[in-house]
C-alpha atoms as a PDB file:
ATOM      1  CA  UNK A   1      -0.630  15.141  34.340  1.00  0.00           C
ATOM      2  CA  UNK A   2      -4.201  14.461  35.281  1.00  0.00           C
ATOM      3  CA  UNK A   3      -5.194  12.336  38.288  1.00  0.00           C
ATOM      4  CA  UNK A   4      -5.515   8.685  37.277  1.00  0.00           C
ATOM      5  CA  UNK A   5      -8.253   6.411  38.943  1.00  0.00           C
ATOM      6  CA  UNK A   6      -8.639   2.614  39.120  1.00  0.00           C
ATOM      7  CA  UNK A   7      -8.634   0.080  36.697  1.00  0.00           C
ATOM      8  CA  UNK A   8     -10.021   1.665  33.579  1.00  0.00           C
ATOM      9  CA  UNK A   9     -12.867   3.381  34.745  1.00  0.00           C
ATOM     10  CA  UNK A  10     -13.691   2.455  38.719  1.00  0.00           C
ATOM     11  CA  UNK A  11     -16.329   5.493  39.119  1.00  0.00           C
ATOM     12  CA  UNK A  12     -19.213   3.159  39.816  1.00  0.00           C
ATOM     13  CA  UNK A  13     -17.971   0.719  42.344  1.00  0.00           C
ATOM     14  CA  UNK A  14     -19.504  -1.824  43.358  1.00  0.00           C
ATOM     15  CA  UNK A  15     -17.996  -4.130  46.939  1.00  0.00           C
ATOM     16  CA  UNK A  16     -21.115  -4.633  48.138  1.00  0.00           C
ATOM     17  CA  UNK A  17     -23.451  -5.077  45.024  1.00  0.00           C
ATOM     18  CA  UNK A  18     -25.250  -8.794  44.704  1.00  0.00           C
ATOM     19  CA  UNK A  19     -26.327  -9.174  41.305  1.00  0.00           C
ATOM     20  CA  UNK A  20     -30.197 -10.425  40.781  1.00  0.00           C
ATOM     21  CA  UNK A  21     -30.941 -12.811  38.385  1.00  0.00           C
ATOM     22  CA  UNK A  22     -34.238 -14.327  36.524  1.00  0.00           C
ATOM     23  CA  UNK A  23     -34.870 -17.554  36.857  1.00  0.00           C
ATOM     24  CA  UNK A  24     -33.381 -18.228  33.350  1.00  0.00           C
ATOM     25  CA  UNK A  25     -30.190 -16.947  34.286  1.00  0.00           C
ATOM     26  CA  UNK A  26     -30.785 -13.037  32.605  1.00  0.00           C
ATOM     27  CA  UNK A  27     -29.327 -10.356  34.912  1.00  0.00           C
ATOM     28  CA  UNK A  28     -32.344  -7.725  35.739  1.00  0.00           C
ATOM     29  CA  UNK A  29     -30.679  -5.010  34.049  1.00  0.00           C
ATOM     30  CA  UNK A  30     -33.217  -2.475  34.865  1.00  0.00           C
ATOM     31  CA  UNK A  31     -32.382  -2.796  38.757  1.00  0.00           C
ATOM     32  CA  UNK A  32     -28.799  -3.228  38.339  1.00  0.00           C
ATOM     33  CA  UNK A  33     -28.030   0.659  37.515  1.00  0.00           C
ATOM     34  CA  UNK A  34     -29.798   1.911  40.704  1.00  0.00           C
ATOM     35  CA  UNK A  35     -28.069  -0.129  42.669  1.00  0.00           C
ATOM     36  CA  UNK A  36     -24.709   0.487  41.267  1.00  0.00           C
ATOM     37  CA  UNK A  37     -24.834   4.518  41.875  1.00  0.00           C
ATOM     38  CA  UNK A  38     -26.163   3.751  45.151  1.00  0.00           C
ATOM     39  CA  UNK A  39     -23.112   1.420  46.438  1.00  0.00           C
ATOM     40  CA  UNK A  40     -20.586   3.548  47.912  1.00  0.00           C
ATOM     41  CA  UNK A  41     -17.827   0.331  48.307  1.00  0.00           C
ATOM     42  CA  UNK A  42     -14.615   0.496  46.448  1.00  0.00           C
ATOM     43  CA  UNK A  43     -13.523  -2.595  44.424  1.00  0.00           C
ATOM     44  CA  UNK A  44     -10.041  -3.463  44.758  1.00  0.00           C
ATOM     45  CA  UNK A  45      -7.856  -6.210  43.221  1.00  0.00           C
ATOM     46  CA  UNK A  46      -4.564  -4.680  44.416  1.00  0.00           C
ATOM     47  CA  UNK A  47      -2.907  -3.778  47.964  1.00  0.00           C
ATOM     48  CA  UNK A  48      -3.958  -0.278  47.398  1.00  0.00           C
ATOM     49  CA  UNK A  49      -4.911   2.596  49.077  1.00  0.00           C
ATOM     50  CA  UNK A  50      -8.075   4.418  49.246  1.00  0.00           C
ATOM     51  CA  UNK A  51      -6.851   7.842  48.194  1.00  0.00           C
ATOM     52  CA  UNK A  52      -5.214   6.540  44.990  1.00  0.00           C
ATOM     53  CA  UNK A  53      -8.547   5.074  44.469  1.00  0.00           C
ATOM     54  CA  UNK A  54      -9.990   8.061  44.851  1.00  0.00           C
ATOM     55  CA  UNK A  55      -7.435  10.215  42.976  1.00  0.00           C
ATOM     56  CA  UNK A  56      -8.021   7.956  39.911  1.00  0.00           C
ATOM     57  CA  UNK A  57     -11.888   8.512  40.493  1.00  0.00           C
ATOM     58  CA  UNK A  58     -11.236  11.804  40.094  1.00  0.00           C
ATOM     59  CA  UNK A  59      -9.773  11.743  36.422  1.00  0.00           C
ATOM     60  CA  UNK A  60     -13.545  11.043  35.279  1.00  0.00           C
ATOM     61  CA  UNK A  61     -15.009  14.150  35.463  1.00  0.00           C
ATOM     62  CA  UNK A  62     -11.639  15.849  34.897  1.00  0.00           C
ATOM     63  CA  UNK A  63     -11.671  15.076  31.382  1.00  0.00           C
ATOM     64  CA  UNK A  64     -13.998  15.439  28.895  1.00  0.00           C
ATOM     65  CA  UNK A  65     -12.814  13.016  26.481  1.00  0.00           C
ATOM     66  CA  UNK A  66     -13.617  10.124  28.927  1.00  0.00           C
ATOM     67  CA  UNK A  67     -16.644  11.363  30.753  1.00  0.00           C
ATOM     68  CA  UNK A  68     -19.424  10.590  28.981  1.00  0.00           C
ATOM     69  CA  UNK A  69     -22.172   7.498  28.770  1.00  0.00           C
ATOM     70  CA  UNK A  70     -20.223   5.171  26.883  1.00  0.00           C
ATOM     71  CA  UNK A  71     -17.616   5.135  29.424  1.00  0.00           C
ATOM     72  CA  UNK A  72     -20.061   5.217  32.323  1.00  0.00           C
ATOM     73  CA  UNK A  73     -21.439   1.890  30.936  1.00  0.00           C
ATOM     74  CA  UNK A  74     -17.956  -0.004  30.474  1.00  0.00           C
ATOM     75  CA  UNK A  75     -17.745   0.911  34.092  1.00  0.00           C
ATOM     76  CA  UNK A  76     -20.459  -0.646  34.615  1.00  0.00           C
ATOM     77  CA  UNK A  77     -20.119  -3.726  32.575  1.00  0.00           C
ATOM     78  CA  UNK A  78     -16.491  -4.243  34.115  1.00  0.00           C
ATOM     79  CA  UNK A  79     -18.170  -3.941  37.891  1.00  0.00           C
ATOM     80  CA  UNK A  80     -20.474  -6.764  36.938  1.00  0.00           C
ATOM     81  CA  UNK A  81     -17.736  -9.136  35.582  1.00  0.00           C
ATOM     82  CA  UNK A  82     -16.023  -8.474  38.905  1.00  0.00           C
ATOM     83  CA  UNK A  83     -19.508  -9.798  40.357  1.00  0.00           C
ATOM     84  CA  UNK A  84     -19.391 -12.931  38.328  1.00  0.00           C
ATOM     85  CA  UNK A  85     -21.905 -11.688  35.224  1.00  0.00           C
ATOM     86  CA  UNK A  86     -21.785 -13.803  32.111  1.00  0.00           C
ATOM     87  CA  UNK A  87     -21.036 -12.544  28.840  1.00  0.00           C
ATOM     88  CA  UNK A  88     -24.553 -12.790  27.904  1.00  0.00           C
ATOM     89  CA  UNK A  89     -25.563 -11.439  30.906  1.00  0.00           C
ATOM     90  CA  UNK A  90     -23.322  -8.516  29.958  1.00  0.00           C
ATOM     91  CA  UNK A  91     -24.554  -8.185  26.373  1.00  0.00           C
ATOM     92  CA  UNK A  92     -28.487  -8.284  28.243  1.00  0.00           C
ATOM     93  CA  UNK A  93     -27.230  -5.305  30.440  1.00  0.00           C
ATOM     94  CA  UNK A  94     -25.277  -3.423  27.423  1.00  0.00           C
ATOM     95  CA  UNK A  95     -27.675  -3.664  24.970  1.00  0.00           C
ATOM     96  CA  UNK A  96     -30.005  -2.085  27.443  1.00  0.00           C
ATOM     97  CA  UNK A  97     -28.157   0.707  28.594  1.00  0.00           C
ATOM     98  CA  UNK A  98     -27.432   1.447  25.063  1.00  0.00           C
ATOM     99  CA  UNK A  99     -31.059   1.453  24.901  1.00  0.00           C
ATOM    100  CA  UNK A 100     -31.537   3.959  27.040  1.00  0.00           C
ATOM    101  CA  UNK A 101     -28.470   6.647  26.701  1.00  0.00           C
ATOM    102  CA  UNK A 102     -27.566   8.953  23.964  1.00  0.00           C
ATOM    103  CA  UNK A 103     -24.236   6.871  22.716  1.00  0.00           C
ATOM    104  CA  UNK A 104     -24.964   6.454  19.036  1.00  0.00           C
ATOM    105  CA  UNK A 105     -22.515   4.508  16.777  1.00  0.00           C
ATOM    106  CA  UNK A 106     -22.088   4.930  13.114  1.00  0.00           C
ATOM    107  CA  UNK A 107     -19.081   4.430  10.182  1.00  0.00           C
ATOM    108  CA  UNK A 108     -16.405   6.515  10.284  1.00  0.00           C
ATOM    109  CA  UNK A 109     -12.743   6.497   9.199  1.00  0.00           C
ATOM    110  CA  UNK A 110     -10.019   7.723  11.172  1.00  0.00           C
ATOM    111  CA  UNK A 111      -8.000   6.841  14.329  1.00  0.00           C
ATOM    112  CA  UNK A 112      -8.752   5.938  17.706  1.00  0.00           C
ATOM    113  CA  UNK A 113     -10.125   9.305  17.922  1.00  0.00           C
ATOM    114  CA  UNK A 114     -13.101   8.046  15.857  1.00  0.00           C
ATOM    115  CA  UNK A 115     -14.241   6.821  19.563  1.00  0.00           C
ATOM    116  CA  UNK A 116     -14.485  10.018  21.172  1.00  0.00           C
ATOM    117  CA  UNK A 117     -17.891  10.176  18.833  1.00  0.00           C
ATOM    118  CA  UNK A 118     -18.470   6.460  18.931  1.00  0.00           C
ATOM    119  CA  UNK A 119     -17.537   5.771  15.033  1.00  0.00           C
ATOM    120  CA  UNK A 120     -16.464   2.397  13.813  1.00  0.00           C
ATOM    121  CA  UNK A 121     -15.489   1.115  10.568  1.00  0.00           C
ATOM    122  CA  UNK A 122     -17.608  -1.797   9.233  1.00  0.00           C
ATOM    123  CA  UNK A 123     -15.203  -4.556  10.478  1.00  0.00           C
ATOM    124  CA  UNK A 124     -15.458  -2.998  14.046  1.00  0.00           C
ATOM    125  CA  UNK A 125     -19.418  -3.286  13.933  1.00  0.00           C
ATOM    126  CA  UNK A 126     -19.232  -6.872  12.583  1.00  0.00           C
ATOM    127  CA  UNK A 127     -17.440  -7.078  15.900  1.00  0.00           C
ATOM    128  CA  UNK A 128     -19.526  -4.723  18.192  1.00  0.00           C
ATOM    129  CA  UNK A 129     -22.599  -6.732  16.649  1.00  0.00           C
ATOM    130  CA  UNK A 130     -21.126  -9.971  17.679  1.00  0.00           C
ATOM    131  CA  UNK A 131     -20.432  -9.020  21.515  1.00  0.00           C
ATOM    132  CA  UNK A 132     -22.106  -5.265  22.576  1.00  0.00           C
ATOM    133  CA  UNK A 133     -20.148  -5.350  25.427  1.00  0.00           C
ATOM    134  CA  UNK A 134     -16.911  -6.322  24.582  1.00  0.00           C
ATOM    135  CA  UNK A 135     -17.226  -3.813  22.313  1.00  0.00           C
ATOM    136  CA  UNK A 136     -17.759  -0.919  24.442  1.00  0.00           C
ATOM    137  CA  UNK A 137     -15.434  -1.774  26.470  1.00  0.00           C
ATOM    138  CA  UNK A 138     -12.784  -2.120  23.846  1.00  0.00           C
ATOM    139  CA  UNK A 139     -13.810   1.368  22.722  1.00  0.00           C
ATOM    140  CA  UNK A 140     -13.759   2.521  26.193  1.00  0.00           C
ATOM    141  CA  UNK A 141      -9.797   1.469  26.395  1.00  0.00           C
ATOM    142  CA  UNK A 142      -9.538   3.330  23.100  1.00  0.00           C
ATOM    143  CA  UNK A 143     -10.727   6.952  24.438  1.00  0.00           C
ATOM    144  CA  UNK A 144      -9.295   6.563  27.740  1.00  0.00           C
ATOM    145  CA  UNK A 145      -5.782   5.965  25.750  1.00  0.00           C
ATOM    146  CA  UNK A 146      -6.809   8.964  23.963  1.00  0.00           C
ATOM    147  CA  UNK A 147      -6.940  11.319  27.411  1.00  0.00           C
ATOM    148  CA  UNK A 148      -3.549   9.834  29.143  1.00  0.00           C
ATOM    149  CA  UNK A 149      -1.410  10.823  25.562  1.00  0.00           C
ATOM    150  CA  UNK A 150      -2.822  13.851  25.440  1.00  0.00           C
ATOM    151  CA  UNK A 151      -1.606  14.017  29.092  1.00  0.00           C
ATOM    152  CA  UNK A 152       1.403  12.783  28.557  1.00  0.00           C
ATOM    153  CA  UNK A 153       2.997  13.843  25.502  1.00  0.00           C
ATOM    154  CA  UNK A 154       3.084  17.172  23.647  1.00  0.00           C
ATOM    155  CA  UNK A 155       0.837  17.053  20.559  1.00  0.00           C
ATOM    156  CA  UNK A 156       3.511  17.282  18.007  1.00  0.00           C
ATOM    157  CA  UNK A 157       4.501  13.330  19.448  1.00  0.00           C
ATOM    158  CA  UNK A 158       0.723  12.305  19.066  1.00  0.00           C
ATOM    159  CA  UNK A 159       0.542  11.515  15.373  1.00  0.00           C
ATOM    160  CA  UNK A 160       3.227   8.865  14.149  1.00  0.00           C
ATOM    161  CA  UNK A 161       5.655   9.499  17.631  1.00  0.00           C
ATOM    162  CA  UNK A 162       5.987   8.644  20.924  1.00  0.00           C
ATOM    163  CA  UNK A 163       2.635   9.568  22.280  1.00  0.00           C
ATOM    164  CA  UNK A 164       0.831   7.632  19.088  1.00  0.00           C
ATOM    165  CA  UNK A 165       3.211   4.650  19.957  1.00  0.00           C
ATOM    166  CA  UNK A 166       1.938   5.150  23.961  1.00  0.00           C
ATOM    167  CA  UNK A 167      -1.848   5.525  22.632  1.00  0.00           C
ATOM    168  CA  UNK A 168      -1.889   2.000  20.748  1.00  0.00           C
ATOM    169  CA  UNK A 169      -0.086   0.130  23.361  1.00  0.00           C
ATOM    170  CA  UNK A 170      -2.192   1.608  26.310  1.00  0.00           C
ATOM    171  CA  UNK A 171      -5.118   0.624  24.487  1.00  0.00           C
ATOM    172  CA  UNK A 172      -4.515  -2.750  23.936  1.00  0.00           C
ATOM    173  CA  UNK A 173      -3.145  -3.443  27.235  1.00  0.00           C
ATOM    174  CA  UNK A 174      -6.260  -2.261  28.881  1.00  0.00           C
ATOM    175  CA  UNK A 175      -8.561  -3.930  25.870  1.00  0.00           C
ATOM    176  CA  UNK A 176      -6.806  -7.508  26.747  1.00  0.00           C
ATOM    177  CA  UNK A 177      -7.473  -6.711  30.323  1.00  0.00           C
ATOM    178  CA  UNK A 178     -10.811  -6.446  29.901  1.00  0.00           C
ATOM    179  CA  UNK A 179     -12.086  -8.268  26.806  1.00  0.00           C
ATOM    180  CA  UNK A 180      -9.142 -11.171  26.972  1.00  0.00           C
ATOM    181  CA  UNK A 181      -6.349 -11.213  24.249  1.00  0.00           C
ATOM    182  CA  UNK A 182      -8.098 -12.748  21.208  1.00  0.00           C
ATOM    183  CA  UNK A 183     -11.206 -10.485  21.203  1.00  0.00           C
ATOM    184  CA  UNK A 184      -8.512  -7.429  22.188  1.00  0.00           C
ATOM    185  CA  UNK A 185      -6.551  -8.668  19.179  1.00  0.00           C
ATOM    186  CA  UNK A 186      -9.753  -9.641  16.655  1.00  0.00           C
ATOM    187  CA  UNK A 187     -10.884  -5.863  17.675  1.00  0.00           C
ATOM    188  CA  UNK A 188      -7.138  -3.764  17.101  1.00  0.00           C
ATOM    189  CA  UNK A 189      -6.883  -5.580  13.676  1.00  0.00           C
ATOM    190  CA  UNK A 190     -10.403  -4.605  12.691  1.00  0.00           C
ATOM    191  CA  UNK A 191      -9.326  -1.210  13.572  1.00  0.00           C
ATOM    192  CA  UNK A 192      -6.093  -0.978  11.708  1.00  0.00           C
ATOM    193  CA  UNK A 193      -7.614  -3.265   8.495  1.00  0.00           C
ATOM    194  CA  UNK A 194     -10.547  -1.826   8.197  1.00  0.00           C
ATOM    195  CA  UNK A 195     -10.070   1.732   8.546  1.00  0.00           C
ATOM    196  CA  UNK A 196      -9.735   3.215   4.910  1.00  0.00           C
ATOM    197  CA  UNK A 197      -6.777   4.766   3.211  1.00  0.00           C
ATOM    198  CA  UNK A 198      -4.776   3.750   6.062  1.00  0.00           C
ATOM    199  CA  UNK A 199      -1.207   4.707   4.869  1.00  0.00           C
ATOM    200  CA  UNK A 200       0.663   1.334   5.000  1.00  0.00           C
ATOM    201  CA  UNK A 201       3.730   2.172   7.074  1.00  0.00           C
ATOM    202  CA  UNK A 202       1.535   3.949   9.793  1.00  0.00           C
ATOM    203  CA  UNK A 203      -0.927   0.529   9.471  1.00  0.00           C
ATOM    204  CA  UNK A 204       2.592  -1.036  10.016  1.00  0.00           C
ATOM    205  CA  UNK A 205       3.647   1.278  13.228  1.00  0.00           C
ATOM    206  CA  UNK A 206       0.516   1.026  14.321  1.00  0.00           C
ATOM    207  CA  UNK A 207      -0.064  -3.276  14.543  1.00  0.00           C
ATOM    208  CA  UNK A 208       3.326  -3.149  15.993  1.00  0.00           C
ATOM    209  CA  UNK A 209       2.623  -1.148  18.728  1.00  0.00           C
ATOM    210  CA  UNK A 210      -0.957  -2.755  19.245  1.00  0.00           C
ATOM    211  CA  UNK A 211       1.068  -6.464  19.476  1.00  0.00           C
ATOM    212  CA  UNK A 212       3.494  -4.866  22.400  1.00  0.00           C
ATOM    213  CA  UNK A 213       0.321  -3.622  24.226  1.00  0.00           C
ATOM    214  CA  UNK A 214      -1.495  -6.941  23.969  1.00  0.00           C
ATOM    215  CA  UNK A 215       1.820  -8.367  24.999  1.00  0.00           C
ATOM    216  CA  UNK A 216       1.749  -6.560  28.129  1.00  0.00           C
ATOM    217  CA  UNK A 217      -1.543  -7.904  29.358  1.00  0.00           C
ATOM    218  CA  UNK A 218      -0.666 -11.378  29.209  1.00  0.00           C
ATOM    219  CA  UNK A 219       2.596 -10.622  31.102  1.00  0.00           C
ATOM    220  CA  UNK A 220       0.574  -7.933  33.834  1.00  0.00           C
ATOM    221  CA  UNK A 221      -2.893  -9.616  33.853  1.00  0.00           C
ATOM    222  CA  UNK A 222      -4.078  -8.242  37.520  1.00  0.00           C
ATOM    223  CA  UNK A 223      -3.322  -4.698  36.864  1.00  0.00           C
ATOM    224  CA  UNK A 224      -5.482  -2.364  38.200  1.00  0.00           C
ATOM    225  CA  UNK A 225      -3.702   1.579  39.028  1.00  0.00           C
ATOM    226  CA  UNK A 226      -4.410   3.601  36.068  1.00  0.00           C
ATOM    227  CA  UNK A 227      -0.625   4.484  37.263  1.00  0.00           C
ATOM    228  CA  UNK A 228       0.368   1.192  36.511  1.00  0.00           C
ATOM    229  CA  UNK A 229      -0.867   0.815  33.125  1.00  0.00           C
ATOM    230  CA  UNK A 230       0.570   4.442  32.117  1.00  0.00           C
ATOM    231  CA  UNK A 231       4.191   3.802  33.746  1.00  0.00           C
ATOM    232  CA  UNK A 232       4.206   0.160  32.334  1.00  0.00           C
ATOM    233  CA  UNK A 233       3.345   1.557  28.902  1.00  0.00           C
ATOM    234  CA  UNK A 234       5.710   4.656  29.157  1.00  0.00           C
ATOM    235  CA  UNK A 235       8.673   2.514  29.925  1.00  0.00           C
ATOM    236  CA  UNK A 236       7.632   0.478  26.753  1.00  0.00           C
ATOM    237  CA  UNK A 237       8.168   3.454  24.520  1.00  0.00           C
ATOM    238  CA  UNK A 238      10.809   5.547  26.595  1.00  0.00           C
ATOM    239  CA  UNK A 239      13.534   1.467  25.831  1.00  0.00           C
ATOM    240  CA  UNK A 240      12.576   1.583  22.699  1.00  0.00           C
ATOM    241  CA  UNK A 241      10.241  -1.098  22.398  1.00  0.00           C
ATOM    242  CA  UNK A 242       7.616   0.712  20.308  1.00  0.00           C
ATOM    243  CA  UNK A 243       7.582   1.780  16.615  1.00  0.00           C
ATOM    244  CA  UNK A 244       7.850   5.602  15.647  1.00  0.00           C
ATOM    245  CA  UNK A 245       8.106   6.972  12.341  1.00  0.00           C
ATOM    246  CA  UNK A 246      11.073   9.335  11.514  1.00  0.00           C
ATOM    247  CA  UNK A 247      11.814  10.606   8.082  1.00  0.00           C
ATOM    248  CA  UNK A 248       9.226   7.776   6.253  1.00  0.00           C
ATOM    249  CA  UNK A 249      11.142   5.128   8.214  1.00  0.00           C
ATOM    250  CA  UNK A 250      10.167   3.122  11.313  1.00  0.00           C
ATOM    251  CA  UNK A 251      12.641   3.851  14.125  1.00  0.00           C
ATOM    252  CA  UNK A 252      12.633   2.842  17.477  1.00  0.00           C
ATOM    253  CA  UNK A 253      10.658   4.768  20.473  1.00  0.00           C
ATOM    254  CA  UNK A 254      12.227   7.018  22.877  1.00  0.00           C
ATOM    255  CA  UNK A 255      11.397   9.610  25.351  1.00  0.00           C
ATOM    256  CA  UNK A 256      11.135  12.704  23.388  1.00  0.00           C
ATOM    257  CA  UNK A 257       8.213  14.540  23.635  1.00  0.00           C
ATOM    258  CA  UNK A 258       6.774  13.501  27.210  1.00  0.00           C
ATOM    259  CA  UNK A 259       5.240  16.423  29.220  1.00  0.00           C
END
């Protein structure tokens, strides 16, 4: 298994930064990149050390399904809610940085994988258009679930077993950690509704296993360790408290299939 960093994402920390504001209150989102890649401080909301830190760092540039602008900007956006940013002062910055990167988003139909290329169905715009950097970050959560179940399970497990079941609860642990439970929630069933010719009993797997992730981030709401949010998940699934689907029926999770 791949090193795991941080909280989702902590590449571009940020102990030190002071965020500047206008004098109405907008964040100046054209100084606050520069200063982000300069600051060499390492955020921490845990009693952790500074080579896990660094460990989970490392699983950015390790993988290529996470390393990439979109998910250098929910690093970003999360380092400035740590610093006290507003959600408008987020949606300034995102909007911005969208601006000025090659992340383009357009319709698409399929699973989270739709994310790797930054796809969304037309209930997950409505969404995106509604908060730019919730939504990023809730697609952020998405592809970085993507990596760790390709790390962690063999890829016959990663459609309709144990790894998909891992994948969706991952995903919305980290989105409610992030985003807060209702926009996590608003955002996984705009996924799983919207997304066309969704065969109904994987639609069903699939909010099931969404509702135990978003579960999980009310009950752990200071996580941080990517380690944490992978062995919390993976116990989820490994007692059975995931959906799989066996022989057209839904069936409890288990272990088979982990690397």
């Amino acid at each position: 298994m791949k090193k795991i960093r941080s909280r989702f994402l902590c590449l571009l920390t940020l102990s030190m930064l002071m965020i500047s504001f206008s004098t109405n209150g907008i964040v100046h989102a054209q100084n606050i990149e520069a200063r982000i890649r300069e600051n060499t401080g390492i955020i921490s909301h845990e009693s952790i050390n500074i080579d896990q830190e660094m460990n989970d760092i490392n699983y950015f540039s390790d993988n290529p399904i996470v390393d990439n602008d979109l998910m250098i900007i929910a690093d970003e956006l999360r380092n400035l809610k740590v610093h006290g940013a507003t959600d408008d002062e987020l949606n300034v910055y995102a909007k911005k940085r969208m601006e000025e990167t090659e992340v383009k988003l357009s319709r698409e139909t399929s699973d989270l994988d739709s994310y790797i290329t930054g796809n969304l169905n037309a209930q997950e715009q409505a969404l995106y258009n509604s908060n730019v950097a919730y939504g990023l970050l809730c697609m952020a959560n998405g592809k970085l679930a993507i990596g760790y179940a390709e790390d962690n399970y063999i890829s016959s497990v990663l459609h309709n077993g144990n790894g998909d079941a891992f994948r969706h609860t991952l995903w919305n642990f980290g989105m409610v950690i992030d985003v807060g439970y209702n926009f996590a929630k608003s955002w996984s069933d705009a996924h799983e509704n919207g997304t066309v010719n969704n065969p109904a009993l994987e639609k069903q797997m699939d909010l099931y296993n969404n509702s135990v992730g978003l579960n999980l981030g009310l009950t752990y709401p200071g996580t941080v360790l990517h380690s944490t949010f992978i062995n919390t998940t993976k116990t989820q699934v490994r007692n059975g408290k995931c959906k799989i689907i066996v022989n057209s029926n839904l069936q409890p999770s288990n272990s088979s299939g982990e690397k």
